[in-house]
Protein backbone atom coordinates (compact mmCIF):
# COMPACT_ATOMS: atom_id res chain seq x y z
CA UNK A 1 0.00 0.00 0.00
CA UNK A 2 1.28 3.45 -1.13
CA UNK A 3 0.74 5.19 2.05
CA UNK A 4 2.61 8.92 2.55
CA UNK A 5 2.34 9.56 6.48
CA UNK A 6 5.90 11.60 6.39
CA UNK A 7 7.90 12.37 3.58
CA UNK A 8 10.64 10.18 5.68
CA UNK A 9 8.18 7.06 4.21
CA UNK A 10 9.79 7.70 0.99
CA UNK A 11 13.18 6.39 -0.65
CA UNK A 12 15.29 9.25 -2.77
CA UNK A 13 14.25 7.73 -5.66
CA UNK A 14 10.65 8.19 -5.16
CA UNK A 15 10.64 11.82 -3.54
CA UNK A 16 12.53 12.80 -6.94
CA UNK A 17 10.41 10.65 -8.59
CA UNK A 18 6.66 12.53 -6.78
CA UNK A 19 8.66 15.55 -7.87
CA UNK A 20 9.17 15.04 -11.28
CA UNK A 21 5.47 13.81 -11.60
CA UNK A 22 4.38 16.89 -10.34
CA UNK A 23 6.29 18.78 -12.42
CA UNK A 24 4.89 17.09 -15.66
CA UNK A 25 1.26 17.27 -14.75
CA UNK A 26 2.06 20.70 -13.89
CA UNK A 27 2.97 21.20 -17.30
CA UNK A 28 0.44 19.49 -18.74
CA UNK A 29 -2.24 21.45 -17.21
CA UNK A 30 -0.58 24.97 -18.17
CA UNK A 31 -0.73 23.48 -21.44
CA UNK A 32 -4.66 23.22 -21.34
CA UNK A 33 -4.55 19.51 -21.75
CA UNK A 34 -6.62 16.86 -20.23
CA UNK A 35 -5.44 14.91 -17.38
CA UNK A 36 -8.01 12.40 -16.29
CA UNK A 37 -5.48 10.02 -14.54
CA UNK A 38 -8.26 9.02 -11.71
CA UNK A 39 -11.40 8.88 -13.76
CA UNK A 40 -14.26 7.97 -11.13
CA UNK A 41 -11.82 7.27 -8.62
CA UNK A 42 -12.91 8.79 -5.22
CA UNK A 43 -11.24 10.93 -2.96
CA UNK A 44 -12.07 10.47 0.88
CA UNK A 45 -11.15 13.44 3.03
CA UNK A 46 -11.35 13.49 7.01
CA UNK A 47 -10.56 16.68 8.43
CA UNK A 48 -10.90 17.39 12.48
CA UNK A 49 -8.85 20.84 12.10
CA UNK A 50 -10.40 23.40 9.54
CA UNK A 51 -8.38 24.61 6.01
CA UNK A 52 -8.28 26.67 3.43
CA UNK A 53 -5.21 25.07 1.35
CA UNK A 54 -5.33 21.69 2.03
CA UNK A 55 -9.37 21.36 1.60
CA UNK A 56 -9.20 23.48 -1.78
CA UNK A 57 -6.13 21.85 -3.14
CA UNK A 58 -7.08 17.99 -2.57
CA UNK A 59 -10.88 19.11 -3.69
CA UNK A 60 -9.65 20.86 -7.03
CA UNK A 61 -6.71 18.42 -7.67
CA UNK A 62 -9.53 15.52 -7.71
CA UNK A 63 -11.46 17.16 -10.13
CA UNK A 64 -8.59 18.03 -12.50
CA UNK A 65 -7.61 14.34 -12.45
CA UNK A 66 -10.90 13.85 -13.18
CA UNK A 67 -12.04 12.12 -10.24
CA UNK A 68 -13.72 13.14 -7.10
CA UNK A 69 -13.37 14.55 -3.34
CA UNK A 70 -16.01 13.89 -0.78
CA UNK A 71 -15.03 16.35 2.32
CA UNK A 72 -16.17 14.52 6.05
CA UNK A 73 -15.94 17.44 8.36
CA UNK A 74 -15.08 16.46 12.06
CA UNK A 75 -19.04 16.86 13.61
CA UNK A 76 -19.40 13.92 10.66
CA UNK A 77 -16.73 11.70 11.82
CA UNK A 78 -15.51 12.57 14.95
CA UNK A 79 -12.41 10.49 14.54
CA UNK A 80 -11.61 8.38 17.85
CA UNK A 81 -14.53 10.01 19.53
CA UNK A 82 -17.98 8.66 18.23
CA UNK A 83 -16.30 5.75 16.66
CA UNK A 84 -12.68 4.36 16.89
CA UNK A 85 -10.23 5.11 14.50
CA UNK A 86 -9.81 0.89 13.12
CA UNK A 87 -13.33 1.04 12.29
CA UNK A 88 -13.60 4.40 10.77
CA UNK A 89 -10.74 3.20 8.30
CA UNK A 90 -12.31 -0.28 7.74
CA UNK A 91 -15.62 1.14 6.73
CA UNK A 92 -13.73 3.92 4.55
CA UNK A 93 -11.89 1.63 2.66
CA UNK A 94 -14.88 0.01 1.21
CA UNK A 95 -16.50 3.11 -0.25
CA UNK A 96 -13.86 5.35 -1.14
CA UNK A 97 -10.19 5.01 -3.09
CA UNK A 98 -7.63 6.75 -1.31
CA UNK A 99 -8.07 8.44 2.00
CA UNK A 100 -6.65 11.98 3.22
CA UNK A 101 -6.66 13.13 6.66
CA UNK A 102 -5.78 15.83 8.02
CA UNK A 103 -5.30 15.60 12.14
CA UNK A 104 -4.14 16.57 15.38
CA UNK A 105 -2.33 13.34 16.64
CA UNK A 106 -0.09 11.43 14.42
CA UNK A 107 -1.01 8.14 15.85
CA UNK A 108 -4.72 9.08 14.50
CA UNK A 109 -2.79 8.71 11.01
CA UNK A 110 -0.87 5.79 11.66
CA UNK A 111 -3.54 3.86 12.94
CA UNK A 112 -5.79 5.27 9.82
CA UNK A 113 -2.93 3.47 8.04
CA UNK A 114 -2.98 0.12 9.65
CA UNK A 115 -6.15 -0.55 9.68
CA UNK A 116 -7.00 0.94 5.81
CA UNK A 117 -7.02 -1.06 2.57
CA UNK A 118 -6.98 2.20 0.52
CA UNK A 119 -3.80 4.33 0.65
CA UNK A 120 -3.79 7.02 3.71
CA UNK A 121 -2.29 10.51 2.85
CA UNK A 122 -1.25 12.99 5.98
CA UNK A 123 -3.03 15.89 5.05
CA UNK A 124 -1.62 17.41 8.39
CA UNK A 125 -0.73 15.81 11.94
CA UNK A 126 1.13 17.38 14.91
CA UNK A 127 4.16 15.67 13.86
CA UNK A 128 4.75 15.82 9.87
CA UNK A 129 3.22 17.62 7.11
CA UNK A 130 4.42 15.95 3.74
CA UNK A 131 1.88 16.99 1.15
CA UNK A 132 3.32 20.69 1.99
CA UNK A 133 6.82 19.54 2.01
CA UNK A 134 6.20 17.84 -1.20
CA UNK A 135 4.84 21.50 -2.41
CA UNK A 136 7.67 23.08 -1.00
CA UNK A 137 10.64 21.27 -2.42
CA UNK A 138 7.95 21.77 -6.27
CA UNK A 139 8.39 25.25 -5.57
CA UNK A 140 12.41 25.10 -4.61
CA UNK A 141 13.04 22.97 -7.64
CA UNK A 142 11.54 25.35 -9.89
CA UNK A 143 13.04 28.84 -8.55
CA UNK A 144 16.47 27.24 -7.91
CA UNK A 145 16.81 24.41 -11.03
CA UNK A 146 17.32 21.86 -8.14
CA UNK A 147 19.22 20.88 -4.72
CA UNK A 148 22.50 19.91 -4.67
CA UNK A 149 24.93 22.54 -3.22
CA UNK A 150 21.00 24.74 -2.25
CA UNK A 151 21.16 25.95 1.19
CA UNK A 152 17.51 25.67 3.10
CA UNK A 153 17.35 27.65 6.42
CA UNK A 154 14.62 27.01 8.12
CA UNK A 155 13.84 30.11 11.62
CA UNK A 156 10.94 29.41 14.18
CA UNK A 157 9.72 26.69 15.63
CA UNK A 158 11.01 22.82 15.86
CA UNK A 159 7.00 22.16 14.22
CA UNK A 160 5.60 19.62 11.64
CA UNK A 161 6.97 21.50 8.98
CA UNK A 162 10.19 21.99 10.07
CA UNK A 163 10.40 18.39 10.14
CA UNK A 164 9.23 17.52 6.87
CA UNK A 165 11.55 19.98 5.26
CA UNK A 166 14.30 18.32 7.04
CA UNK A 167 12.79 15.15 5.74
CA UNK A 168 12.60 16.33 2.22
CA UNK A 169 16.38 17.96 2.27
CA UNK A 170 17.51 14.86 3.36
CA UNK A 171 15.68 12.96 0.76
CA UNK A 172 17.13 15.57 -1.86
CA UNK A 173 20.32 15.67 -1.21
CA UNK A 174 20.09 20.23 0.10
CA UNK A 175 21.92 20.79 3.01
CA UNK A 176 19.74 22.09 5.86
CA UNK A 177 19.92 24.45 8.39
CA UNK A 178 17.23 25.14 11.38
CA UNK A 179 17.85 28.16 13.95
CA UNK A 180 15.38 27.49 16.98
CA UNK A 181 15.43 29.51 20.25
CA UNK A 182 16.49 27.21 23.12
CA UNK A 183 13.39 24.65 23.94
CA UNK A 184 11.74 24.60 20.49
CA UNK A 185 14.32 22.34 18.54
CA UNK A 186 13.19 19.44 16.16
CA UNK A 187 12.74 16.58 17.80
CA UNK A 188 15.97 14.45 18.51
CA UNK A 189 14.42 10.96 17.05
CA UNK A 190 13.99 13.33 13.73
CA UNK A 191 16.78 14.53 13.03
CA UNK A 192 18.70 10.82 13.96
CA UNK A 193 16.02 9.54 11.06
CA UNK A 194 16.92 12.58 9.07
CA UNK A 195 20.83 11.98 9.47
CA UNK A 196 20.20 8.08 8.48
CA UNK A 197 18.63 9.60 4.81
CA UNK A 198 20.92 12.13 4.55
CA UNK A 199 24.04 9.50 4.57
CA UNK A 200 22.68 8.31 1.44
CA UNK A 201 22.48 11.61 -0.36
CA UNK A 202 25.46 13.59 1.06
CA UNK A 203 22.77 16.41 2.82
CA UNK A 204 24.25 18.37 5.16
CA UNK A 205 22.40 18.90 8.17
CA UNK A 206 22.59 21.50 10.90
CA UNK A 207 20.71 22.69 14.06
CA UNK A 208 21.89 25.80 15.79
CA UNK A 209 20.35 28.55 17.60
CA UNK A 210 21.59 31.89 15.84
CA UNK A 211 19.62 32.96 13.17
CA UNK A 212 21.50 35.18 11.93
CA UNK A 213 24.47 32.89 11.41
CA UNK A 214 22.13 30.50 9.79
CA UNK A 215 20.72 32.97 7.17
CA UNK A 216 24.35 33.07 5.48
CA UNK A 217 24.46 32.36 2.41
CA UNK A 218 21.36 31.03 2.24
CA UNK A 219 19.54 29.79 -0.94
CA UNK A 220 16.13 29.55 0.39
CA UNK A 221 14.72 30.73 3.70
CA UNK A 222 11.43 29.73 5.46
CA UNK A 223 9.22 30.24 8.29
CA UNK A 224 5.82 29.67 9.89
CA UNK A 225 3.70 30.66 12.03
CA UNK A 226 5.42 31.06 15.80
CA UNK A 227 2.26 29.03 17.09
CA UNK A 228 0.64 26.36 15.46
CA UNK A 229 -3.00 25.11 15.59
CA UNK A 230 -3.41 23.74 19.13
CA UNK A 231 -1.00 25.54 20.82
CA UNK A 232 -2.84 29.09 21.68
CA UNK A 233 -2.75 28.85 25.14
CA UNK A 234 1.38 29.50 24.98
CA UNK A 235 0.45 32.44 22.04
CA UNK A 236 1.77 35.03 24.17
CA UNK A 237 5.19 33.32 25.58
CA UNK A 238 5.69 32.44 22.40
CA UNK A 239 5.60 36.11 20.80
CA UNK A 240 8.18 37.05 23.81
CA UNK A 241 10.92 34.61 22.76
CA UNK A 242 10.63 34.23 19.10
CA UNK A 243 11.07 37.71 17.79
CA UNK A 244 14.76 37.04 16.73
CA UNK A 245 13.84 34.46 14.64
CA UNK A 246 11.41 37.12 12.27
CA UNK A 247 12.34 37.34 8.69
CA UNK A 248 12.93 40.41 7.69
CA UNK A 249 14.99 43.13 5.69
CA UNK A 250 18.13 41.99 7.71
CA UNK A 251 18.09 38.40 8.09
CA UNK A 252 17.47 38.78 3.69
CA UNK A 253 20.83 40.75 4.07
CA UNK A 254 22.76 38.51 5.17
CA UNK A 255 21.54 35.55 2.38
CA UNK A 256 22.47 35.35 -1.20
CA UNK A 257 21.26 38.01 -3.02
CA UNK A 258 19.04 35.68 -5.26
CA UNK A 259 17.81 33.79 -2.28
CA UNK A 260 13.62 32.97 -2.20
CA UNK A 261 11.44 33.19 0.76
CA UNK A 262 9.19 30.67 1.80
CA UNK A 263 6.14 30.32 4.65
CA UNK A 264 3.87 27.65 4.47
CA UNK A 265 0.63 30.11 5.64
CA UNK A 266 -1.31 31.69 6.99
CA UNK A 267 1.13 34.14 7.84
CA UNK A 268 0.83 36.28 11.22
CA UNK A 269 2.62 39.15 9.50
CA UNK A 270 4.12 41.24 11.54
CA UNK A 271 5.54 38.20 13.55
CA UNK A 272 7.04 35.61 11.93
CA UNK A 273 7.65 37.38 8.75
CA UNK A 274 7.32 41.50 8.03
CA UNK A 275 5.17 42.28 5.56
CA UNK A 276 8.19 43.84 3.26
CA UNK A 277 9.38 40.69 2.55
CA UNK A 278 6.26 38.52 2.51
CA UNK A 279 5.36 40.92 -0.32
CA UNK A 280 8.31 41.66 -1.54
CA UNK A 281 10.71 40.52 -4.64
CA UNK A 282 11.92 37.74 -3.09
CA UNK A 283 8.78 36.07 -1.56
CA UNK A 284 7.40 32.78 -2.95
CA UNK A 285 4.43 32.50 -0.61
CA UNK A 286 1.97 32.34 -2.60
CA UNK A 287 3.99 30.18 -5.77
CA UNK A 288 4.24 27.43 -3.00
CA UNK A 289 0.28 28.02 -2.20
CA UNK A 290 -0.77 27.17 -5.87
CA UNK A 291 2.01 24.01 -5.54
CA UNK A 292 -0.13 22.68 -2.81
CA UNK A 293 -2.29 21.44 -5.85
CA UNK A 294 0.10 20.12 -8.46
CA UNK A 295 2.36 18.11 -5.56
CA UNK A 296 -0.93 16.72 -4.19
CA UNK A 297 -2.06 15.58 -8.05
CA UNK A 298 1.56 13.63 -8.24
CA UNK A 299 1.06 12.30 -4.52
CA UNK A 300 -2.40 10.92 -5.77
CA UNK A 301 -1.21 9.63 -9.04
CA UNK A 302 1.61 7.99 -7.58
CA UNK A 303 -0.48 6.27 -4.46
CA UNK A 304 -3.23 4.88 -6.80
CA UNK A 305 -0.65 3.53 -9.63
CA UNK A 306 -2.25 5.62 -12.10
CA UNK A 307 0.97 7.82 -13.87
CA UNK A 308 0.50 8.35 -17.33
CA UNK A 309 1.99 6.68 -20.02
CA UNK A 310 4.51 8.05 -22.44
């Protein structure tokens, strides 16, 4: 079963592969032309947190492939609450073809997984977040021609996406840098699983808490959102210690002078990332947004066996 719970799931050779999938259908689509790879083939999606890219994305991606996405909001499901996860999945798998879900706990995804006969797709869970690292690394590959010898620097928080882009970079073969404050790093099981992928591309891989030595000469640089969905009740700590990690005019300084920017939104701007440079000439904020839908066709494509020919 082609499941994608974290982009870690993956061997180099099929993140590269996803990649140049979603660059073809991509194409294609530009093009005008017809890409019915999952004629009446059914998308289910489970959300229990709310979304604006993820819901549109998987919902318009289905319909360009020419299939369909039925959305199951969480007063319809309910996931572990009105009826356990195994059985949820069980009954899922008999009317639909492929199953996103998009969660709080991981182990909501993993179990989806287990218990499935359809492929599961993380559509979000408090640990990874691979369809947007899929998008990200779309976007990366297209601004920067590709990864070897690309410098990622990731500022904030140790979060889910942090951790799929380490994932991804790892996958790829970019060398990757994270700048934390003291307390929020990646988890330390994460980046051991990271180092084990990156062996077999020659990433380099680096945590450190200055983010102004990370910035330097960096290729790419990305943030998120200081606090993620779940986590308000530590919003206001949270804006006291994570200032220096903003991305601004002088953090761009210090990068190359081609480098992109990158946030996975919704932005908080003003926090995480000043409006000058979310709007600015080097931004790619909303170039990843309209990836979210071209990754997530190649991620569906590739978990149903259904790539075109030729």
């Amino acid at each position: 079963m082609k499941d994608l719970l974290t982009l870690a799931d993956l061997t180099p050779d099929e993140m590269r592969h996803i990649l140049d999938l979603a660059v073809a259908i991509k194409q294609d689509w530009k093009a005008g032309k017809d890409t019915p790879y999952l004629k009446n083939k059914t998308l289910g999606m489970i959300f229990q947190k709310p979304s604006l890219r993820t819901r549109v994305s998987f919902d318009v991606a289905m319909l360009q492939l020419g299939g369909h996405g039925l959305y199951l909001s969480p007063n319809e499901i309910q996931l572990g609450k009105r009826e356990s996860v195994a059985d949820v999945a069980r009954v899922i798998s008999r009317y639909v073809n492929v199953v996103m879900a998009r969660v709080f706990g991981h182990a909501d995804i993993v179990e989806l997984a287990r218990y499935a006969d359809v492929p599961i797709i993380n559509g979000l869970s408090d640990y990874s977040h691979p369809c947007q690292g899929m998008a990200d690394f779309l976007t990366i590959l297209e601004h920067k021609g590709g990864f070897q010898g690309k410098k990622l620097v990731y500022l904030g928080d140790g979060n889910n996406v942090s951790t799929s882009l380490l994932f991804g970079a790892a996958l790829l073969g970019m060398d990757y840098t994270i700048a934390t404050p003291r307390g929020y790093e990646l988890h330390p099981a994460s980046w051991a699983l990271a180092e084990r992928l990156a062996a077999q591309t020659g990433a380099h891989l680096e945590a450190t808490y200055d983010p102004f030595a990370a910035v330097r000469g960096a290729d790419v640089i990305y943030t998120d959102t200081w606090t993620s969905m779940g986590q308000e009740a530590e919003a206001e700590r949270r804006r006291k210690i994570f200032p220096p990690y903003q991305v601004n005019r002088e953090k761009l300084a210090l990068a190359k002078e081609d480098v992109i920017v990158m946030h996975c939104l919704p932005a908080h701007r003003g926090e995480e990332v000043t409006d000058e440079v979310a709007d600015g000439p080097h931004s790619r904020l909303f170039d990843q947004a309209e990836n979210r839908l071209h990754a997530q066709k190649a991620i569906l494509v590739w978990a149903l066996d259904a790539e075109p020919q030729g």
